[in-house]
Every structure is written in structure tokens, then in C-alpha cells.
Protein backbone atom coordinates (compact mmCIF):
# COMPACT_ATOMS: atom_id res chain seq x y z
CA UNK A 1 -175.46 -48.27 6.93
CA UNK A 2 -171.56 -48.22 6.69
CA UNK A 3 -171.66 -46.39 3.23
CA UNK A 4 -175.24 -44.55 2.81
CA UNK A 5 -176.00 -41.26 0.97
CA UNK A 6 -178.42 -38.89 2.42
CA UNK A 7 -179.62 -36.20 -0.29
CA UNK A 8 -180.82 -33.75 1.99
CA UNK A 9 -176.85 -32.10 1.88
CA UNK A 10 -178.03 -31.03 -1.32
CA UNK A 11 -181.40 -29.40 -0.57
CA UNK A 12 -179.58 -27.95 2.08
CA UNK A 13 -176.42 -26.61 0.29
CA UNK A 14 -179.27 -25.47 -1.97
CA UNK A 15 -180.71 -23.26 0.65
CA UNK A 16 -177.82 -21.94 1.91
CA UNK A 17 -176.59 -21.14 -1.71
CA UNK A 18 -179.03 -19.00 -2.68
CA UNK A 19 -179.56 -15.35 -2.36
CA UNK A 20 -183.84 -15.95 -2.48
CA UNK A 21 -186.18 -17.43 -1.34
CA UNK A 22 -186.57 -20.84 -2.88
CA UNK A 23 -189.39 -22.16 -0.58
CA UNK A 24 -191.97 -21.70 -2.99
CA UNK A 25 -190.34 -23.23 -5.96
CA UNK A 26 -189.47 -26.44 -4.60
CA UNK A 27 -193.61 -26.43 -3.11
CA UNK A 28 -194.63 -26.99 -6.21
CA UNK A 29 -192.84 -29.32 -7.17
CA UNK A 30 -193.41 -31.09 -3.59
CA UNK A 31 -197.54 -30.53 -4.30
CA UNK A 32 -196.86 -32.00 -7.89
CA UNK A 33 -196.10 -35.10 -9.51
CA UNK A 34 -193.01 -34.66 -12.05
CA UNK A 35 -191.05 -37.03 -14.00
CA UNK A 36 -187.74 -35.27 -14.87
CA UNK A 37 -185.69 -37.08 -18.43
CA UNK A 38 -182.02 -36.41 -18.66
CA UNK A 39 -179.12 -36.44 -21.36
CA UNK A 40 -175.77 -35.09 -21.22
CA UNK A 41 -173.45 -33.64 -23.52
CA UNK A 42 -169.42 -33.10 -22.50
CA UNK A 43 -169.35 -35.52 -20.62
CA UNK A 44 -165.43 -36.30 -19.71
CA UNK A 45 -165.76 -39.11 -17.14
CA UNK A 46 -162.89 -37.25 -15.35
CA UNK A 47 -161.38 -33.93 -15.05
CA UNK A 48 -157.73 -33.30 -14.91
CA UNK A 49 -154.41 -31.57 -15.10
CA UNK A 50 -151.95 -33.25 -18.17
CA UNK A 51 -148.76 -31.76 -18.57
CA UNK A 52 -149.70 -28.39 -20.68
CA UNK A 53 -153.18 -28.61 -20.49
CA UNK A 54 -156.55 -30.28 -18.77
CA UNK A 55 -158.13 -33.11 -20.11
CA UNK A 56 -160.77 -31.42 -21.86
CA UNK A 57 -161.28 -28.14 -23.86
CA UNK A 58 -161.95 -25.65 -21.68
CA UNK A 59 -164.78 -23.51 -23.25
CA UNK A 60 -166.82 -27.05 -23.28
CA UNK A 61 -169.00 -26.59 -20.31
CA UNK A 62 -170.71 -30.30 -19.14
CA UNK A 63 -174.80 -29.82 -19.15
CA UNK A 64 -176.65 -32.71 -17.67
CA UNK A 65 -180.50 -31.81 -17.89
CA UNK A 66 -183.39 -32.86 -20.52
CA UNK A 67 -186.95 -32.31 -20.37
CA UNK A 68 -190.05 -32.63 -17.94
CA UNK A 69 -193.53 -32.62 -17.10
CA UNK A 70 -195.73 -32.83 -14.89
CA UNK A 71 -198.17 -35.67 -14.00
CA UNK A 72 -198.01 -39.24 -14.81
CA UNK A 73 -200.24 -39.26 -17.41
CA UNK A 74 -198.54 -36.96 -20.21
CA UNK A 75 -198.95 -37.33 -23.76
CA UNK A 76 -197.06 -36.17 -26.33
CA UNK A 77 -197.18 -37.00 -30.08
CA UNK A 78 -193.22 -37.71 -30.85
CA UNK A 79 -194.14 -39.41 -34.29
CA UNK A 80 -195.47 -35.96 -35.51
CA UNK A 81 -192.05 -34.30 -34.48
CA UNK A 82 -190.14 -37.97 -36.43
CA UNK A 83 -192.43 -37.30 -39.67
CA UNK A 84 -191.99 -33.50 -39.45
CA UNK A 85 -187.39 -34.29 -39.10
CA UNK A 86 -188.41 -36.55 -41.88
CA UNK A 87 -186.11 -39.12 -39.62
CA UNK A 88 -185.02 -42.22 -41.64
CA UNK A 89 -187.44 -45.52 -40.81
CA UNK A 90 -184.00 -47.37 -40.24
CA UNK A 91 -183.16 -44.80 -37.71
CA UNK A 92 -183.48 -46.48 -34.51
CA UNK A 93 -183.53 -43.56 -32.21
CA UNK A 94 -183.89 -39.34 -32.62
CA UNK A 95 -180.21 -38.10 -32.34
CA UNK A 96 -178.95 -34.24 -32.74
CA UNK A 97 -177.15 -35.19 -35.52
CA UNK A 98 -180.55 -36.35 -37.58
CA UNK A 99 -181.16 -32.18 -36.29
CA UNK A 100 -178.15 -30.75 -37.37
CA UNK A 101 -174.27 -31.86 -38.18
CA UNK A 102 -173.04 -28.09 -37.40
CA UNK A 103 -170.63 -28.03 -34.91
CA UNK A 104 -171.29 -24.89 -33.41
CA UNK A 105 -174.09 -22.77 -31.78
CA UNK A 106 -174.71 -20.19 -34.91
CA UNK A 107 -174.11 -22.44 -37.50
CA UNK A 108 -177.14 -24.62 -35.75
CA UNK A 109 -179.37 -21.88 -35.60
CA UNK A 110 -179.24 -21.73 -39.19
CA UNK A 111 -180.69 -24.94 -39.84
CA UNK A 112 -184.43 -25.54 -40.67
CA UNK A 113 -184.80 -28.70 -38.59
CA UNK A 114 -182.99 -27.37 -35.38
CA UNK A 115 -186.67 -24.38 -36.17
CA UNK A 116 -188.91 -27.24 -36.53
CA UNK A 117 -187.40 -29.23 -33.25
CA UNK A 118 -187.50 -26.06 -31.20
CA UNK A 119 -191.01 -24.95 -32.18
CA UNK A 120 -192.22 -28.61 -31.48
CA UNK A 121 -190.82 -28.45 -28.09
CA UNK A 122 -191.83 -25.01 -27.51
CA UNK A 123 -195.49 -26.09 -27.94
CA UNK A 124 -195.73 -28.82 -26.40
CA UNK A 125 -196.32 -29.09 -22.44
CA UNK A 126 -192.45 -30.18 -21.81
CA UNK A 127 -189.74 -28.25 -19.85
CA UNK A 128 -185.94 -27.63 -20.39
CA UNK A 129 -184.43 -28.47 -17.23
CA UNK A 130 -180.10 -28.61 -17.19
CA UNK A 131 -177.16 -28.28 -14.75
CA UNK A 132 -174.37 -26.64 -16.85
CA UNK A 133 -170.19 -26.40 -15.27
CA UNK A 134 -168.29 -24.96 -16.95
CA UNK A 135 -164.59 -27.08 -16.17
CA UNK A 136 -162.29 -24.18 -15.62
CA UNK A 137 -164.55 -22.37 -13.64
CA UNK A 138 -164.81 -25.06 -11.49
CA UNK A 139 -161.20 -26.17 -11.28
CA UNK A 140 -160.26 -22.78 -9.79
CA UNK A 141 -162.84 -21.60 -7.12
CA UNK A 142 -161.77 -23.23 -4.35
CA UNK A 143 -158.46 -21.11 -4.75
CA UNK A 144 -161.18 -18.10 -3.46
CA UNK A 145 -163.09 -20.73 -0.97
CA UNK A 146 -159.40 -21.36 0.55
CA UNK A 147 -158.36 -18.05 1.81
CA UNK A 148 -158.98 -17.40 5.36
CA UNK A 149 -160.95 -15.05 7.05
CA UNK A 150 -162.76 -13.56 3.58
CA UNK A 151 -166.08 -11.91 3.90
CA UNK A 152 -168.90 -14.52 3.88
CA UNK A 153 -170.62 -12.65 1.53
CA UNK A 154 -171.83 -14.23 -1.20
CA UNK A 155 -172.17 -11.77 -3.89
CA UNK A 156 -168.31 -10.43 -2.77
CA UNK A 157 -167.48 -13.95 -2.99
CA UNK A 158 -168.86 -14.45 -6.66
CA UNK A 159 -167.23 -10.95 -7.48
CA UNK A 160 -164.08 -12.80 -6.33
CA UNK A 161 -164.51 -16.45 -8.01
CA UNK A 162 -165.21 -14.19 -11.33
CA UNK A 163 -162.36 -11.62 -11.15
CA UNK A 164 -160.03 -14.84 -10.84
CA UNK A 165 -161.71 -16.97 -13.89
CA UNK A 166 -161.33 -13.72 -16.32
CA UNK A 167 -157.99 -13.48 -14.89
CA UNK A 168 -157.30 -17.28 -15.46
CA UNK A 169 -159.28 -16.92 -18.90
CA UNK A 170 -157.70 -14.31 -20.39
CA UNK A 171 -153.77 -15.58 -19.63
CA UNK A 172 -154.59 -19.27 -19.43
CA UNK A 173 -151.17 -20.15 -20.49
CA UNK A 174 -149.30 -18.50 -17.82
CA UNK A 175 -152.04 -19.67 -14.79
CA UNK A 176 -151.82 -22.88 -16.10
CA UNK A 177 -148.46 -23.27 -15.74
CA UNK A 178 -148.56 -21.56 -12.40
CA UNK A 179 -151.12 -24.22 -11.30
CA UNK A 180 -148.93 -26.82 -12.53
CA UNK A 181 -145.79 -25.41 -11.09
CA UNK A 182 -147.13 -25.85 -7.66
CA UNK A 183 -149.03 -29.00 -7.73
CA UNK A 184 -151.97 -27.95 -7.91
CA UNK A 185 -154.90 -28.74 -6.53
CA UNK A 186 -152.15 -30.16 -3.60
CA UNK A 187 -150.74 -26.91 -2.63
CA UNK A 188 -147.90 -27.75 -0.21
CA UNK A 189 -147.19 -25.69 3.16
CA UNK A 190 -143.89 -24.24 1.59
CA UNK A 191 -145.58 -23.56 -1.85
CA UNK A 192 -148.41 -21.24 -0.44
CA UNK A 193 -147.16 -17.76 -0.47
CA UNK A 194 -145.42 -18.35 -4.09
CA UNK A 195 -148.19 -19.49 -5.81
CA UNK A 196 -150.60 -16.53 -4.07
CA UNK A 197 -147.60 -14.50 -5.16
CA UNK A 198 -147.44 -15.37 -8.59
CA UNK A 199 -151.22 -14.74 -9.17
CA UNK A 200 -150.35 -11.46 -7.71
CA UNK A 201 -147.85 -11.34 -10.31
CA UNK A 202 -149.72 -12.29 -13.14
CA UNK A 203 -152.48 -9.54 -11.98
CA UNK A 204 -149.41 -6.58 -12.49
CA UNK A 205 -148.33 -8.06 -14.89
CA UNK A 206 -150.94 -8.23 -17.19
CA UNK A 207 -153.25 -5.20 -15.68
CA UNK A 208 -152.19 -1.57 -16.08
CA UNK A 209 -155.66 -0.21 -15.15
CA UNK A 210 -156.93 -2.21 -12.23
CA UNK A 211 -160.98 -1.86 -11.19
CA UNK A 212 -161.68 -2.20 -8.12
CA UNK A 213 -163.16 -5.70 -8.05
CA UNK A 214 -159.38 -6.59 -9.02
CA UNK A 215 -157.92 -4.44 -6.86
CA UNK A 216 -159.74 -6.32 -3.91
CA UNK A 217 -158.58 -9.73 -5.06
CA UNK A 218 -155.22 -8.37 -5.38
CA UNK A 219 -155.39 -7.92 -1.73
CA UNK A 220 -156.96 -11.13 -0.53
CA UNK A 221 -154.06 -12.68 -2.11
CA UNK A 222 -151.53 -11.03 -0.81
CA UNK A 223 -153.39 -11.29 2.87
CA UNK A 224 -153.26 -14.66 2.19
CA UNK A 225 -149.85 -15.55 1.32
CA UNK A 226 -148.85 -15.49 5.04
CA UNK A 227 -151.25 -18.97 5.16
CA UNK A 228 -150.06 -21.82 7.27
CA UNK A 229 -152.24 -24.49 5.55
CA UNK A 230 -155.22 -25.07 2.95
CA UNK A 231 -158.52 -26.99 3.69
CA UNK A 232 -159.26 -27.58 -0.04
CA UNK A 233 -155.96 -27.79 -2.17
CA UNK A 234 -154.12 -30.10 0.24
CA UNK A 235 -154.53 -34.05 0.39
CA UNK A 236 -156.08 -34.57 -3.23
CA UNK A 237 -155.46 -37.00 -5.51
CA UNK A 238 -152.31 -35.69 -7.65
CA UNK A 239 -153.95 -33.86 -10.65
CA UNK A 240 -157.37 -34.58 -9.72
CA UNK A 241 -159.94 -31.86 -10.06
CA UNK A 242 -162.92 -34.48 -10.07
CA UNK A 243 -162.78 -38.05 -10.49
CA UNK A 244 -166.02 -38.14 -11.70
CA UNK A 245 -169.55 -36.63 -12.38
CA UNK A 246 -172.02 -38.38 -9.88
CA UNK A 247 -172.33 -35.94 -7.71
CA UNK A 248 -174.14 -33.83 -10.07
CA UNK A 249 -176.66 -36.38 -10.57
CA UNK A 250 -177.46 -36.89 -7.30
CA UNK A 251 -177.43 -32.93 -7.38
CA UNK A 252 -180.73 -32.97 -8.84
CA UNK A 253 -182.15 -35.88 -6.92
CA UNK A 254 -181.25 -33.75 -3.87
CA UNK A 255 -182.96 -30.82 -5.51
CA UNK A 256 -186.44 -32.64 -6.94
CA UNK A 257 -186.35 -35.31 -4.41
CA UNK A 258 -190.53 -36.12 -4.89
CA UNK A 259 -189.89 -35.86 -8.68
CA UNK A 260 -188.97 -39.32 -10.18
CA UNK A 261 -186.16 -39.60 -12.29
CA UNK A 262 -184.86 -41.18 -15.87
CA UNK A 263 -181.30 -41.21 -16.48
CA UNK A 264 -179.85 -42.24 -20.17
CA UNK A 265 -177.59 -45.22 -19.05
CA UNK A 266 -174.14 -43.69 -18.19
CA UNK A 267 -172.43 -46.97 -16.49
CA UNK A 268 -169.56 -45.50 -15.16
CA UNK A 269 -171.93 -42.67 -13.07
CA UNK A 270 -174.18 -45.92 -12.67
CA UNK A 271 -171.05 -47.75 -10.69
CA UNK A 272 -170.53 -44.96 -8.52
CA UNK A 273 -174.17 -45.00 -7.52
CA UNK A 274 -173.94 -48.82 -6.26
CA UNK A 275 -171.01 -48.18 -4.75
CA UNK A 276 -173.17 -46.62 -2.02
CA UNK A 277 -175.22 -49.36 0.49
CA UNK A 278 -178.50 -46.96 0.05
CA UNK A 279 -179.59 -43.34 -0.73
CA UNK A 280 -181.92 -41.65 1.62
CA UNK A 281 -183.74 -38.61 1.72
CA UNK A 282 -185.14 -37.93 4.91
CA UNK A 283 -183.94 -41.13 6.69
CA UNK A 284 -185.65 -43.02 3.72
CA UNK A 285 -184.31 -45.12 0.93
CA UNK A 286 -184.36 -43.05 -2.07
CA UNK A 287 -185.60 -44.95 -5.19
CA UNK A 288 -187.40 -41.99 -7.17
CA UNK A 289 -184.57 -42.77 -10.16
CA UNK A 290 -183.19 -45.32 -12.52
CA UNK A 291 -180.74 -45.38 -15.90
CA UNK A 292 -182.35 -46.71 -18.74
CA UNK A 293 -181.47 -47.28 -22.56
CA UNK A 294 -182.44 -44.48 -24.76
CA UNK A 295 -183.60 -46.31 -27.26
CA UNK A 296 -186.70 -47.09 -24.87
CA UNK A 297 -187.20 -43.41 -24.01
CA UNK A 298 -188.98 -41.11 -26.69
CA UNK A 299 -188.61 -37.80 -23.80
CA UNK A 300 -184.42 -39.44 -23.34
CA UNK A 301 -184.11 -38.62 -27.21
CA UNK A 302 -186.04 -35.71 -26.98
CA UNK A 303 -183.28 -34.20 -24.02
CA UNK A 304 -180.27 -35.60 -26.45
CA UNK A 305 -181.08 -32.74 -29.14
CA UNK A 306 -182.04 -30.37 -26.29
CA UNK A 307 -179.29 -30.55 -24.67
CA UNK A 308 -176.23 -30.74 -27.21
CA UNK A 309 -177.51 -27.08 -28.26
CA UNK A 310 -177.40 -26.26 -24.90
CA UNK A 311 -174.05 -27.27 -24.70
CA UNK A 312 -173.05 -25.93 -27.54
CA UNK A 313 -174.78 -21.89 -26.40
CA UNK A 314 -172.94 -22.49 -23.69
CA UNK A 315 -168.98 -23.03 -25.26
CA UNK A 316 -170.58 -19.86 -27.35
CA UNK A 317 -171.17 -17.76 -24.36
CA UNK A 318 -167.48 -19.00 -23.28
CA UNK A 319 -166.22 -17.42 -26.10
CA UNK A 320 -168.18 -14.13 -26.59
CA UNK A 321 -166.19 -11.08 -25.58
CA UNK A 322 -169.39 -8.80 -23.99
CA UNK A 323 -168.26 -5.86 -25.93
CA UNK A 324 -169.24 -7.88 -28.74
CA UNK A 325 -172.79 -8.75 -27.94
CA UNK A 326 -174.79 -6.35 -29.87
CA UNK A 327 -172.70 -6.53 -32.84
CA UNK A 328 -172.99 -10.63 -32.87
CA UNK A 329 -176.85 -10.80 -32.81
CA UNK A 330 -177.11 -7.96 -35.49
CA UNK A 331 -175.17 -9.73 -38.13
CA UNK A 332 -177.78 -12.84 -37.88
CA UNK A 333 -179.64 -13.73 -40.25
CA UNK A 334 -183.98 -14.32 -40.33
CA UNK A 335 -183.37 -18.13 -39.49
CA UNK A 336 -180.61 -17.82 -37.13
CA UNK A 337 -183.04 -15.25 -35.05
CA UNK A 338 -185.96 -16.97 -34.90
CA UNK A 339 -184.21 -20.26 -33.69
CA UNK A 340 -182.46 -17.64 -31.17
CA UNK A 341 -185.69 -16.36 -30.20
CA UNK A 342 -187.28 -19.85 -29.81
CA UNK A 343 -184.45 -21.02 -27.86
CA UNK A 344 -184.89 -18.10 -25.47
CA UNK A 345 -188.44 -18.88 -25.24
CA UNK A 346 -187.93 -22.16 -24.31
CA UNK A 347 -185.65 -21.02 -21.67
CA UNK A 348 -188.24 -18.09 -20.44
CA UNK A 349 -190.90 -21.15 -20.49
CA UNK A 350 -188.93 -22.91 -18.03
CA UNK A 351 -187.83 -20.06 -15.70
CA UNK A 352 -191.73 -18.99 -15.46
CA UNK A 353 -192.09 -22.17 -13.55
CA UNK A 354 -189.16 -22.00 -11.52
CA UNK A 355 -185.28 -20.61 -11.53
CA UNK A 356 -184.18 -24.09 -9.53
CA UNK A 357 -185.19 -25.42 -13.33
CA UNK A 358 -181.62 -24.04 -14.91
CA UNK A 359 -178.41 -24.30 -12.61
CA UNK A 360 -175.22 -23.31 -13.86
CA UNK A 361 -171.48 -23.65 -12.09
CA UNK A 362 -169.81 -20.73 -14.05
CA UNK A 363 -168.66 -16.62 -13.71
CA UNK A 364 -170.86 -14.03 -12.93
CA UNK A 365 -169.98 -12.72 -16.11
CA UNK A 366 -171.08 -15.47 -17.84
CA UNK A 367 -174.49 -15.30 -16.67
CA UNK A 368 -174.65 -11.39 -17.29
CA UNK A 369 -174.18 -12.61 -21.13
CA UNK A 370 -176.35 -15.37 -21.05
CA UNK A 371 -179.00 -13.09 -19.73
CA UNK A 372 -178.65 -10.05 -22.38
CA UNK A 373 -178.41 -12.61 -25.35
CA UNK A 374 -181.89 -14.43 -24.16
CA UNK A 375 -183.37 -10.87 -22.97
CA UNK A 376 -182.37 -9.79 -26.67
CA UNK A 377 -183.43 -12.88 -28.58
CA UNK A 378 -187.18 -12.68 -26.56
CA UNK A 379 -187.20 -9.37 -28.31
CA UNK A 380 -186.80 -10.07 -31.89
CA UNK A 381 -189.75 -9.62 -34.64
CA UNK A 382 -189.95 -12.72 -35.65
CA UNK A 383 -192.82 -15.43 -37.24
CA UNK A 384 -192.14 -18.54 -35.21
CA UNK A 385 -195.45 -19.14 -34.63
């Protein structure tokens, strides 16, 4: 057909992307029947550059994910976990905010309910599943994927893609404007070698000791300022970084293609999805998925409160300097670190049954503190039952 999707690009990108072997993860999933449930939380229908600033707050990562389980006969007793929130009989639906009203991850961790939500779902025989981006990490890579001739290595290219985010993070004034000065993401022939130049720039500027990971992509930029042309950051839309979040959907279609799929009705995402003729997988028409109206979906709700305090660990992680790390968890308090630790084991629940369960578009870095927080939490003495 004139406008058809096939999925396996993603399975395959998958593949390619990572550093192990994956084979045996997505068996199981292949051998097993699975019903995945998704929310989202950030959701900005479209990410741009305004005049001083994006579109969106850039230590607000977007998480699409939820729960799952296997088998098509699960059972879980959701009227238990209602009684236990004491949720309101006029309540029509479980929300976060019948959880917790805090607006940030350590002030939810303090909170009874968010302890008796977590140990409810910790018990039970779901699974976190999420996709997490965080929007300025994303915005900028292709600056890395656009220089020629760099070593197709992927743990030098991460190195790279992260040296440039904490570069971009920590003077986000300055590369903001220098991203806006040139038109970004439509870098023009003539404006190449000054805008390579004036991250080089910015790197003297603002580094009087450099490491060597900087020190190398001080050098691929100034290799690449004698560019003729881009591949990624030429013939966008002006100020476009993403018109819209489909693709990450059909992400994990691509990635749990035998698994079938329930989608909290997002109608925008749901226009882009007829907008195709048909998605395959395989050469066949794809209809493992549909969108469907919380209200109607206990495990929907469930993903909602799941995946707001994922959303909300993640603009934490955003902001955590990791000189800090040790310091943070030791000031919290009993509650806050056993909702830590629950959260963690939640996580650790997931990961036992496969890594492809948590993805995450974000820095190296990033990850490194995500994993010593949860490796911390998992080790706190702690009744949680």
C-alpha cells in the first residue's frame, strides 16, 4: 500500500542498538502471551524551539509505559488497592492525584498512600514497563550523529552524545542561543563551521580543566567544521525537533510485536496512526493494539499513578548533581526510604524479566545515577513487607 508501516525497522534498529544480546529476551516474550497497558505523563504533543526557550521544561523527560502481565487470564483484585487509597465512591477512576498532590519525586515518597500503591503493585504479578526521553537530550544528538567520518562505535558515540548534553546542560543559555542563532535543527551550508565553532567556543570558554572525553569532542568539532553539508539538521521543518510522539508508540509495538497492546486514548497520536493505510509486521497487518478510555481500564489507571512517579524520578535524576548522591539519600527520612526502596524493587522486578522492559533516550550519565540511586535504595533496612 501507498502509505503502510512495517514495524520490523524497529526490532531491527533494536538489534542494531544494542551492545547484547537481546535474542533471548524478546523469546520469551515471543513463547508468551502478554498484554502490555500504557499511560503517559509529559506529554507535549510537539517539541520545539520558541524564541528563548523550547516548548517544554527541559528537566521533564516524556515516559510512555504502564504495567503488564502475562497470559490472558490475569486477575488482580483492584478494589482491595481502591478500599486500601480509601478512593472516594464518586471517584470515577484511580488518578495519581487521589495518591499524592506533591509535585515532586521526594516530597511523593513521603506520602503513606504513594507506600500502600507501591507495595500493592509490588505484590501483585504486574510489571513496570516505560520508554522515558528526556527532550533536550534528544533535541541535540543528531549534532554527534551528523559529523562525518566518526568512529562507529557505540559506546565512543554515547561518550560523545553525553559530553555534549552536560555541555548543553550546564550553559543552556548560551547553547540555546547558539542553536537559535543558526537555525537550528536547519543548519545552512554557510552556517556550518560557525556554529561547530561556537560549541568549540563555548567548550574554552567555560572549561579550564578539560578530560579527555571533552577533549575528544573538542576535536570532532573542529574536524568537522570543514563540512560541506548535513544529513540530519538540513531540510526540517523551521523549529521542529518532533512534530509529534507516535513514533514512540509504535516503538514498542515494534519491540513486543506478539504482545497485544492498550493505549489510554491520546487522539492526536491516534490521528497519526490512521494516517497510515496499514501497519505490518512481517508483511502482515498489525492489529495487536487499540486506544481505549481509561475509565474502562482498571490496569490503564493502575499505569497513570505508575507512571507520573516515574516521570517525576526522572526530572529528579535531571536535576541531581552526582556529587550529591550519597548526601541526598542520607538526609531521607523512614517513609521516604522505604517508598525509595519499593520503587527500586519494582524496577529490579521488571529488569529480572527483561532489560527491553525499561528504555530510556537520555545521557550516559543519567543512567550511571539512575543506577546508583536504585542499587542504593535495594539496599536499605527497611519493613516494607
Amino acid at each position: 500500500m501507498e502509505n503502510s508501516l512495517e514495524l520490523n525497522c524497529f526490532s531491527m534498529l533494536l538489534f542494531n542498538q544494542s551492545m547484547e544480546d537481546i535474542s533471548g529476551d524478546l523469546k520469551q516474550f515471543q513463547l508468551t502471551k502478554s498484554i502490555f497497558y500504557y499511560d503517559e505523563t509529559n506529554n507535549i504533543r510537539k517539541l520545539r524551539l520558541n524564541e528563548t526557550d523550547f516548548n517544554a521544561p527541559i528537566d521533564n523527560d516524556f515516559v510512555l509505559g504502564g504495567v503488564m502481565h502475562f497470559d490472558d487470564s490475569f486477575v488482580f483484585d483492584f478494589d482491595s488497592l481502591k478500599k486500601d487509597l480509601r478512593l472516594q465512591s464518586t471517584a470515577k477512576e484511580l488518578k495519581f492525584k487521589h495518591i499524592t498532590n506533591k509535585t515532586d519525586f521526594l516530597s511523593c515518597l513521603s506520602q503513606s498512600k504513594v507506600q500502600i500503591f507501591l507495595q500493592w503493585l509490588y505484590r501483585s504479578e504486574l510489571y513496570l514497563h516505560y520508554s522515558t526521553t528526556n527532550s533536550l537530550y534528544f533535541a541535540i544528538v543528531d549534532i554527534i550523529g551528523d559529523i562525518e567520518d566518526i568512529f562507529p562505535i557505540p559506546c565512543f558515540l554515547f561518550s560523545m552524545k553525553n559530553e555534549l548534553y552536560k555541555l548543553a546542560r550546564t550553559n543552556y543559555d548560551v547553547f540555546y542561543r547558539l542553536l537559535k542563532s543558526h537555525g537550528y535543527p536547519n543548519i545552512d551550508k554557510d552556517s556550518i563551521a560557525p556554529f561547530y565553532q561556537g560549541i568549540i567556543d563555548l567548550i574554552d570558554t567555560n572549561s579550564v580543566n578539560h578530560s579527555s572525553q571533552l577533549k575528544q569532542l573538542r576535536q570532532l568539532f573542529i574536524n568537522a567544521r570543514s563540512q560541506d553539508n548535513l544529513v540530519l539538521l538540513q531540510d526540517n521543518p523551521k523549529d521542529i525537533i518532533l512534530d509529534d510522539y507516535h513514533s514512540f508508540y509504535l516503538r514498542s509495538l515494534g519491540t513486543f510485536p506478539t504482545a497485544y497492546h492498550l493505549f489510554d486514548h491520546e487522539y492526536l497520536i491516534e490521528e497519526q496512526f490512521n494516517k497510515y493505510d496499514q501497519i505490518c509486521y512481517d508483511g502482515i497487518q498489525y492489529k495487536n493494539f487499540d486506544f481505549i478510555d481509561s475509565k474502562d481500564s482498571p490496569l490503564i489507571q493502575v499505569s497513570d499513578c505508575i507512571i507520573a512517579l516515574v516521570g517525576k524520578y526522572q526530572t529528579f535524576i535531571n536535576n541531581l548533581d552526582p556529587t550529591t548522591i550519597e548526601d541526598t539519600l542520607s538526609c531521607l527520612n523512614p517513609q521516604q526510604k522505604n517508598n525509595l526502596k519499593l520503587f527500586a524493587q519494582i524496577i529490579k522486578k521488571s529488569l529480572d524479566i527483561s532489560d527491553l522492559l525499561v528504555h530510556s533516550v537520555n545521557s550516559s550519565e543519567s543512567g550511571e545515577i539512575d543506577d546508583i540511586i536504585l542499587d542504593q535504595a535495594l539496599l536499605f533496612d527497611t519493613q516494607n513487607g
